[in-house]
N, C-alpha and C. Protein backbone atom coordinates (compact mmCIF):
# COMPACT_ATOMS: atom_id res chain seq x y z
N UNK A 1 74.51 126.26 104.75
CA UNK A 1 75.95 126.13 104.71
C UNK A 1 76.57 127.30 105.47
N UNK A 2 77.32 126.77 106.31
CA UNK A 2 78.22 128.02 106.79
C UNK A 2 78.94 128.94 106.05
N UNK A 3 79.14 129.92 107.13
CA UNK A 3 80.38 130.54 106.09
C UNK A 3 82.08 130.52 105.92
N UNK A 4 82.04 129.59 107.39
CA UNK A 4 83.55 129.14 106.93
C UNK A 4 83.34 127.94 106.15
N UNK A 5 82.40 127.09 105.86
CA UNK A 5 82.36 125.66 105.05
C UNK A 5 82.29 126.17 103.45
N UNK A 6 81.75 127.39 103.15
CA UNK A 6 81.24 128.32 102.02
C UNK A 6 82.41 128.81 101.16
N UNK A 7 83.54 129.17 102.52
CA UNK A 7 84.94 129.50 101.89
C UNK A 7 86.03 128.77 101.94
N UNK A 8 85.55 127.35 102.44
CA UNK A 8 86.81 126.28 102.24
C UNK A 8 86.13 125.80 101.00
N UNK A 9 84.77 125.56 100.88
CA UNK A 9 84.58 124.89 99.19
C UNK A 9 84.96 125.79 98.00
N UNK A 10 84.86 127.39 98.47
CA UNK A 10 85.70 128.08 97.18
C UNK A 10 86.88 127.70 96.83
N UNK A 11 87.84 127.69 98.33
CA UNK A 11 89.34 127.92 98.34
C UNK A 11 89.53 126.35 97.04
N UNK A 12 88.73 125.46 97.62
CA UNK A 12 88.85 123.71 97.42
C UNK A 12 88.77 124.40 95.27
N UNK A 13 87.82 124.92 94.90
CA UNK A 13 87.43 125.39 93.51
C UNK A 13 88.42 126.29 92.89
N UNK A 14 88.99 127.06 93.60
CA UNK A 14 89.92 128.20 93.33
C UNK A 14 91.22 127.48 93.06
N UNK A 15 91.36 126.20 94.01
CA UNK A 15 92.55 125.69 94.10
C UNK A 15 92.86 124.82 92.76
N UNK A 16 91.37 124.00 92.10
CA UNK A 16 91.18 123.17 91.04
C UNK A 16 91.36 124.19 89.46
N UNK A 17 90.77 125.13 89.60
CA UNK A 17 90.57 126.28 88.80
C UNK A 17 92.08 126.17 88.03
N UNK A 18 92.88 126.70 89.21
CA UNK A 18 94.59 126.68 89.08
C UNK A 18 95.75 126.23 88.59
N UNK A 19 94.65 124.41 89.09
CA UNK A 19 95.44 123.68 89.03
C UNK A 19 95.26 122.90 87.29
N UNK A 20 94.05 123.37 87.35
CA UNK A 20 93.93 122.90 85.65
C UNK A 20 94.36 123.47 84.75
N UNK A 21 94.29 125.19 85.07
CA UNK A 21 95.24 126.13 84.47
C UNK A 21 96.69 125.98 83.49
N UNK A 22 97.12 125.24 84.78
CA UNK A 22 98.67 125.03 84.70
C UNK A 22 98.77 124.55 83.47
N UNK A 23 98.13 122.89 83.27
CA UNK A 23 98.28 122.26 82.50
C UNK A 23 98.12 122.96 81.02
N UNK A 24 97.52 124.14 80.76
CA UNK A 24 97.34 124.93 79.13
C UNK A 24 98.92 125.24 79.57
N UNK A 25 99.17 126.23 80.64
CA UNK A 25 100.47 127.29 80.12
C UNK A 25 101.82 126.30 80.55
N UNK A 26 101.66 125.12 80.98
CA UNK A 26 103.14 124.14 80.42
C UNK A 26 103.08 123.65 79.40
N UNK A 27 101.73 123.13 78.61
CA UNK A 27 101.43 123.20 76.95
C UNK A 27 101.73 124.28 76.06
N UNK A 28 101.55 125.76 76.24
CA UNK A 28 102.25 127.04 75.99
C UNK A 28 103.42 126.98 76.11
N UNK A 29 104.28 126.82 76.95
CA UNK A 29 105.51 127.03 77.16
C UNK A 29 106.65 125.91 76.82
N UNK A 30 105.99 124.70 76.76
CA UNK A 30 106.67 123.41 75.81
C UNK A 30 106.97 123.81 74.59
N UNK A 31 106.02 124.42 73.89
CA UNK A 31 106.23 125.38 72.17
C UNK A 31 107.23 125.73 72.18
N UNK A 32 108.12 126.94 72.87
CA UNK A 32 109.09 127.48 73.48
C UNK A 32 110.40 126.73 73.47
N UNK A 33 110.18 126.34 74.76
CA UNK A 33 111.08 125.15 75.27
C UNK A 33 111.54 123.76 75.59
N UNK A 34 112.31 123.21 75.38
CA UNK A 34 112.61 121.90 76.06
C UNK A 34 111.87 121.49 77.44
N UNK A 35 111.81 120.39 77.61
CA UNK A 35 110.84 119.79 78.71
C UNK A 35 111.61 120.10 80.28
N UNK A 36 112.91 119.41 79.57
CA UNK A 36 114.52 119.62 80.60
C UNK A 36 114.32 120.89 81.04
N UNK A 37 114.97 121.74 80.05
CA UNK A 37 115.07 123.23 80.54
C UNK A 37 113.47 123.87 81.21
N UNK A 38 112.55 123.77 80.88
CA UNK A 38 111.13 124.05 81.85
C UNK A 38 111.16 123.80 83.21
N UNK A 39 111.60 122.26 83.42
CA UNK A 39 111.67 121.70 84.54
C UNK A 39 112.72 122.56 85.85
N UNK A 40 113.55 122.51 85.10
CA UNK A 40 114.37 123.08 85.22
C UNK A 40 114.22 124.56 85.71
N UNK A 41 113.62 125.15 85.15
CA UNK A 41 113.68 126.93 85.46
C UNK A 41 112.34 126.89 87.00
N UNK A 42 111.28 126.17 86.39
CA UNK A 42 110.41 125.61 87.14
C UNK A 42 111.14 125.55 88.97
N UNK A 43 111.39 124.33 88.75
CA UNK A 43 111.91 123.53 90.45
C UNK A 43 113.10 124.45 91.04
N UNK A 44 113.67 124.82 89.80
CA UNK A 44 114.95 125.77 90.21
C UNK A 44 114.58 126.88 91.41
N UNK A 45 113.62 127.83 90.65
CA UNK A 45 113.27 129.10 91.07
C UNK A 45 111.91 128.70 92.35
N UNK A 46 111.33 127.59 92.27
CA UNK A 46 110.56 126.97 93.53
C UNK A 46 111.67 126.35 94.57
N UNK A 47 112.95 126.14 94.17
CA UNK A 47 113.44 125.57 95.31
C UNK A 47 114.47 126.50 95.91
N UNK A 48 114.55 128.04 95.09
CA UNK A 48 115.32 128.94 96.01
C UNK A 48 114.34 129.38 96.96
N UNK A 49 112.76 129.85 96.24
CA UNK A 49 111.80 130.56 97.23
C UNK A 49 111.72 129.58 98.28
N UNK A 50 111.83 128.09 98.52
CA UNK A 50 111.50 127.40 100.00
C UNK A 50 112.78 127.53 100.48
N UNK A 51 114.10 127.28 99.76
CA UNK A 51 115.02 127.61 100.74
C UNK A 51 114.84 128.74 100.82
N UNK A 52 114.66 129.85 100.93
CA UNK A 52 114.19 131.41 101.58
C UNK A 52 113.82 131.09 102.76
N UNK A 53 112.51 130.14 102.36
CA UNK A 53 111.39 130.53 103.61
C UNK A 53 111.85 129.29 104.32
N UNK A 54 112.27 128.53 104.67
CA UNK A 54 112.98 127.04 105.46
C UNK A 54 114.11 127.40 105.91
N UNK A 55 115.26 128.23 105.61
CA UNK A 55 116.79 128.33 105.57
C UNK A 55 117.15 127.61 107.06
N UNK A 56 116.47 128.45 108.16
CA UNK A 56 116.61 127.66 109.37
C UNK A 56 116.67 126.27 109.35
N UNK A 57 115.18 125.87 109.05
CA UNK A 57 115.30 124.06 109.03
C UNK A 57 116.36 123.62 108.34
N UNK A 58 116.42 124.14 107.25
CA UNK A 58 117.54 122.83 106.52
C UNK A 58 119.10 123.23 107.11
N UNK A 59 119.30 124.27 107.21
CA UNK A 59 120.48 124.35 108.31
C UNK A 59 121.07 123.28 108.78
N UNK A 60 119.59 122.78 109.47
CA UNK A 60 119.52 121.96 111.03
C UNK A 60 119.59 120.47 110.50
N UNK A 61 118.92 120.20 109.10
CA UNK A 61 118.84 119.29 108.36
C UNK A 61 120.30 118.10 108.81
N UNK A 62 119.76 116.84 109.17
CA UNK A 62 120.96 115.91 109.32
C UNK A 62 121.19 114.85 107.57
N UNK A 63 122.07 113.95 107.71
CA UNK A 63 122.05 113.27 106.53
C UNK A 63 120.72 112.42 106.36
N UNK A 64 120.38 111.45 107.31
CA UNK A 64 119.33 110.55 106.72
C UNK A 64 118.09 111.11 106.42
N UNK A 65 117.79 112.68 106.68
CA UNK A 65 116.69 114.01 105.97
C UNK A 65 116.93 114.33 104.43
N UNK A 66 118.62 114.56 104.24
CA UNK A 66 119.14 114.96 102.62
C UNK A 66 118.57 113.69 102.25
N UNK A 67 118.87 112.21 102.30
CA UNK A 67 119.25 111.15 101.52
C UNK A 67 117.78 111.23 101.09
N UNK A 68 116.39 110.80 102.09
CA UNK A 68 115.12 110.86 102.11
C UNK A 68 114.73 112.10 101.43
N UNK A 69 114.79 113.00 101.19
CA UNK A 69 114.78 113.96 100.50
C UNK A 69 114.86 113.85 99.03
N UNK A 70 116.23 113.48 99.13
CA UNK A 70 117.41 112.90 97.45
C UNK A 70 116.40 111.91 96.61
N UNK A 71 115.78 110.93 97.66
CA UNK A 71 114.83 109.94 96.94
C UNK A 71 113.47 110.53 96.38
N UNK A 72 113.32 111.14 97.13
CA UNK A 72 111.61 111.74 97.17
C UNK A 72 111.64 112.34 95.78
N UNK A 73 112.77 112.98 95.68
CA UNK A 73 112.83 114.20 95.00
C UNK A 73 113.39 113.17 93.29
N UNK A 74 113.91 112.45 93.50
CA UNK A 74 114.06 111.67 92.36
C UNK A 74 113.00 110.63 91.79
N UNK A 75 112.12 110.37 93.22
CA UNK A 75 110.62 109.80 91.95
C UNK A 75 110.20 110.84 91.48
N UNK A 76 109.83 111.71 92.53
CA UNK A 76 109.32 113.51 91.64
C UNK A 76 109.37 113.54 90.33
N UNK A 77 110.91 114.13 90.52
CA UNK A 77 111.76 113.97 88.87
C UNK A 77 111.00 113.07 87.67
N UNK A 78 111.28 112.13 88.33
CA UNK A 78 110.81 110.74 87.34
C UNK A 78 109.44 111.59 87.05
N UNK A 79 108.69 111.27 87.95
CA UNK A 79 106.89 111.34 87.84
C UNK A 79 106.79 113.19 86.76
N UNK A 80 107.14 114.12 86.95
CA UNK A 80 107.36 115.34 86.30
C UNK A 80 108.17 115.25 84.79
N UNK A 81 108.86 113.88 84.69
CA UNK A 81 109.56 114.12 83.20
C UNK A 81 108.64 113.89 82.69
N UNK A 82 108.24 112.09 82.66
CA UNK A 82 106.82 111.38 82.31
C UNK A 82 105.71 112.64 81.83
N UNK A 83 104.74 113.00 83.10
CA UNK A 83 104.23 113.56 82.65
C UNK A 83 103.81 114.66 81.98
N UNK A 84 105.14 115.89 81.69
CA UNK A 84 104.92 116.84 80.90
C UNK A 84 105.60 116.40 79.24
N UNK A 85 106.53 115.49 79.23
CA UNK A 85 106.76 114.99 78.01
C UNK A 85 105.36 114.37 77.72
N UNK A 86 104.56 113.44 78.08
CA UNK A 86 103.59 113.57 77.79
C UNK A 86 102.74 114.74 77.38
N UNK A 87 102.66 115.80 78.04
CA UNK A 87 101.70 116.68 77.70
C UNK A 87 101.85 117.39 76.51
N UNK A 88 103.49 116.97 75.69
CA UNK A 88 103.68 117.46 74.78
C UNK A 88 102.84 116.58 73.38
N UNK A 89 102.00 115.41 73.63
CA UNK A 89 101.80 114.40 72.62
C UNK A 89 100.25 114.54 73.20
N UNK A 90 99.62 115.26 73.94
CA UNK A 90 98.01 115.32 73.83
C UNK A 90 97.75 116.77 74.51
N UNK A 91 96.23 116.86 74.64
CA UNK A 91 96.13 118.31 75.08
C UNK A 91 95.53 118.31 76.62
N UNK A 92 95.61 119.58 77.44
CA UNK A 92 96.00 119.83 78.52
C UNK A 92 94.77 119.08 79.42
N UNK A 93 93.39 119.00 78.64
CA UNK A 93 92.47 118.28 79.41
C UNK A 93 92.66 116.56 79.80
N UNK A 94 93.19 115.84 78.48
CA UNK A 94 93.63 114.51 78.55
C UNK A 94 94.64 114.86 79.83
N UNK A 95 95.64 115.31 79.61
CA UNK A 95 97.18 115.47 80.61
C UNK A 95 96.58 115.59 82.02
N UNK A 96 95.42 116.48 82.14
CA UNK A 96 94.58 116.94 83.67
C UNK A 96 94.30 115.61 84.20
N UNK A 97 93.22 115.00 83.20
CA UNK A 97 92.67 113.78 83.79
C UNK A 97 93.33 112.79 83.75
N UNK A 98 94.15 112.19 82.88
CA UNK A 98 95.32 111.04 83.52
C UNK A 98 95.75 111.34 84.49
N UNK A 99 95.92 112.76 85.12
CA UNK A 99 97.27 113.12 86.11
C UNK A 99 95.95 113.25 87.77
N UNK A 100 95.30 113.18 87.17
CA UNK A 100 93.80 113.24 88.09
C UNK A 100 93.86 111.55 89.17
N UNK A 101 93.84 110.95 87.96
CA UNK A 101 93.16 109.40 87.90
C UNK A 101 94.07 108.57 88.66
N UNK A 102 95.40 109.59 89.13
CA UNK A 102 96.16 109.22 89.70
C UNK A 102 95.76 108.73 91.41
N UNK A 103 95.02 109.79 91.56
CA UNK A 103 94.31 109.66 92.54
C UNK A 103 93.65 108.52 93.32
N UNK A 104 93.48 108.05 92.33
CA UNK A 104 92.35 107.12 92.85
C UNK A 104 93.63 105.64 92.93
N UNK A 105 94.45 105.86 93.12
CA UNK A 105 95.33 104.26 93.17
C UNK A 105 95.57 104.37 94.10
N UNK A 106 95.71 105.72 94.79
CA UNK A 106 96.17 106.04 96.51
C UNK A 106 95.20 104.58 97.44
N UNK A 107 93.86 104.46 97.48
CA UNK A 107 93.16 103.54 98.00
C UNK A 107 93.32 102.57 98.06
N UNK A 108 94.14 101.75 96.56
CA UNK A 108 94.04 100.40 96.74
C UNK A 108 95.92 100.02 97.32
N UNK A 109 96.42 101.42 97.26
CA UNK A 109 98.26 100.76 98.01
C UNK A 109 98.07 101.21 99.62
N UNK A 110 96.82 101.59 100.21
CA UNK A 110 96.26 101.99 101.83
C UNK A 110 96.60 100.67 102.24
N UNK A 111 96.10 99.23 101.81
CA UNK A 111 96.12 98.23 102.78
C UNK A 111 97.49 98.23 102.55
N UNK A 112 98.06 98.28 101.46
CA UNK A 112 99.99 97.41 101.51
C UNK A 112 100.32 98.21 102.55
N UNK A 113 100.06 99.17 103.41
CA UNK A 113 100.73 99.89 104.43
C UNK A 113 99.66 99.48 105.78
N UNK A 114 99.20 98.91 105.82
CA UNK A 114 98.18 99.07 106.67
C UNK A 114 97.12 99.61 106.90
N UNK A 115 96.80 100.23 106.41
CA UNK A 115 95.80 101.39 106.71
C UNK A 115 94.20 101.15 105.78
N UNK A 116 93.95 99.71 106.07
CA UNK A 116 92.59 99.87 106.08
C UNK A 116 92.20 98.55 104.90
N UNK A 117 90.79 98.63 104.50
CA UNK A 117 90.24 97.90 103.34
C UNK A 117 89.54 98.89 102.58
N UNK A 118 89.46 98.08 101.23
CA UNK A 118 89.28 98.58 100.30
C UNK A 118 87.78 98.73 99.91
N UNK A 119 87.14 100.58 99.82
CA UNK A 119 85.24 100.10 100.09
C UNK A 119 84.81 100.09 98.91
N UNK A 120 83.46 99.98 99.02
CA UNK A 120 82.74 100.07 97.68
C UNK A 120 82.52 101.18 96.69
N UNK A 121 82.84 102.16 97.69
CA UNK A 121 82.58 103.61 97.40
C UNK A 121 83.92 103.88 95.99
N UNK A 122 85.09 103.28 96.53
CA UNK A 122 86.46 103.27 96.22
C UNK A 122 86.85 102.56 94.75
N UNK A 123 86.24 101.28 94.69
CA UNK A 123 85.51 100.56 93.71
C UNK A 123 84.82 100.81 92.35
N UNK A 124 84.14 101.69 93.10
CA UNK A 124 82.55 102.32 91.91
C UNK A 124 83.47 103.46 91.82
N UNK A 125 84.37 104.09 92.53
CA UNK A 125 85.55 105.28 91.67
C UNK A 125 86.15 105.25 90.98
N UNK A 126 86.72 103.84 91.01
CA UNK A 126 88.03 103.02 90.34
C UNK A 126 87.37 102.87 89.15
N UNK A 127 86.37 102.51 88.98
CA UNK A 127 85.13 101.66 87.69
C UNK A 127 84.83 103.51 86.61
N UNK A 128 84.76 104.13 87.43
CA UNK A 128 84.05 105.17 86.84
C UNK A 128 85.38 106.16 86.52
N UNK A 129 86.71 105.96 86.81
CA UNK A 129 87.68 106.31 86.27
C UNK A 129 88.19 105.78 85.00
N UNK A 130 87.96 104.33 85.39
CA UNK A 130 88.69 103.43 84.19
C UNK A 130 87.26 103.54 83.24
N UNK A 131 86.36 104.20 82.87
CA UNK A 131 85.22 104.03 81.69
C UNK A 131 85.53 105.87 81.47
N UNK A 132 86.07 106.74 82.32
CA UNK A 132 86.72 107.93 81.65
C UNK A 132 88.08 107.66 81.32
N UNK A 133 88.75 106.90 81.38
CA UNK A 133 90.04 106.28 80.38
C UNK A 133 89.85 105.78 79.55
N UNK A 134 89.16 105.06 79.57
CA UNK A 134 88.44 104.25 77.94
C UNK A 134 87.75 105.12 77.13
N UNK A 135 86.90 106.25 77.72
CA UNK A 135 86.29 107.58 76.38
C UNK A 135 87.58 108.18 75.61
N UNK A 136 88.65 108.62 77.21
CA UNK A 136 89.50 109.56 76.56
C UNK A 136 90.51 108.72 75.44
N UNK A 137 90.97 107.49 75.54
CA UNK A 137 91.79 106.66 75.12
C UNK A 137 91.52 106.21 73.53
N UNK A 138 90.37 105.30 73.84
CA UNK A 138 89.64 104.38 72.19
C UNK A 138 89.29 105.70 71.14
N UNK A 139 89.52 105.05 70.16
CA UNK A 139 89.19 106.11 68.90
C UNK A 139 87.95 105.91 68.88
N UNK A 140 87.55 106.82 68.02
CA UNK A 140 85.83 106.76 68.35
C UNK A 140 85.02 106.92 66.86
N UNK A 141 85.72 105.88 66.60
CA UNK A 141 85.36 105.14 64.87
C UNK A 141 83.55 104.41 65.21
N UNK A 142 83.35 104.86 64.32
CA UNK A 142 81.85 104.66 64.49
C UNK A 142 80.90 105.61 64.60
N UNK A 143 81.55 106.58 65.70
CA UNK A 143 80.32 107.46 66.05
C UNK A 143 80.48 108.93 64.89
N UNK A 144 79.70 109.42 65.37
CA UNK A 144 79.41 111.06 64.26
C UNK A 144 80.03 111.74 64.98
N UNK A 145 81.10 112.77 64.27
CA UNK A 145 81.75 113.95 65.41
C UNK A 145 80.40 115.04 65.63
C-alpha cells in the first residue's frame, strides 16, 4: 500500500471516527436542550463561519441560487429535525446506523435520473442493510441477553 493510499484510508477512518462521535454529544446535549434551539445554535454558528469564508460568492449570488438554496436548505431542515428528534427516543449507535442506511437508497434513485442500473453488488447491500434493520428493530423475545 502506498503512502498516499495509507493516508487517504486514515483520513476516510478519522473522518467515520467523528462522524459517529457526533451522534453521543447531540445525545449529550439534547439532555440540556431543545432539539429547535440545538439546531439552531448548530446551523446558526456553521452558517456565519461559511459566510466568512464565501462572502465574495454569495455577494455575487443571483435569485434562482437563493431560491435553490431556500429548497435545499429546507429538506435539510426537514431531514435534521426527523433525525435528531429521533435520537432523542434511541441511542446514538441505532441513530448512526439508520442515518448510515441512508446510504444505500442513493443506488436505487441513480436510474430515476439516469445514471445507470441497478448491480448485484448494490442488491446484496440493500439485503444486508435491511437484515441490520431487522436486528436493530424486532425485540428479541426469545433469545438470552
Amino acid at each position: 500500500m502506498t503512502n498516499l493510499r495509507l493516508r487517504a484510508d486514515l483520513a476516510l477512518v478519522l473522518c467515520t471516527a467523528i462522524w459517529g462521535v457526533t451522534f453521543v454529544i447531540v445525545k449529550d446535549a439534547l439532555a440540556e436542550i431543545s432539539v429547535l434551539v440545538f439546531l439552531a445554535v448548530r446551523f446558526g454558528l456553521a452558517s456565519l463561519f461559511m459566510l466568512g469564508v464565501f462572502w465574495p460568492a454569495v455577494r455575487r449570488m443571483k435569485f434562482p441560487s437563493w431560491w435553490a438554496g431556500t429548497q435545499i436548505g429546507l429538506a435539510m431542515f426537514g431531514g435534521f429535525i426527523f433525525q435528531t428528534v429521533g435520537l432523542r427516543f434511541t441511542t446514538p449507535s441505532k441513530a448512526a446506523f439508520l442515518t448510515g442506511c441512508c446510504v444505500v437508497i442513493v443506488p436505487f434513485l441513480s436510474p430515476l435520473f439516469g445514471e445507470g442500473k441497478i448491480t448485484m453488488a448494490v442488491w446484496v447491500a440493500a439485503l444486508l442493510t435491511l437484515a441490520g434493520l431487522y436486528f436493530l428493530a424486532v425485540p428479541r423475545t426469545g433469545f438470552r441477553d
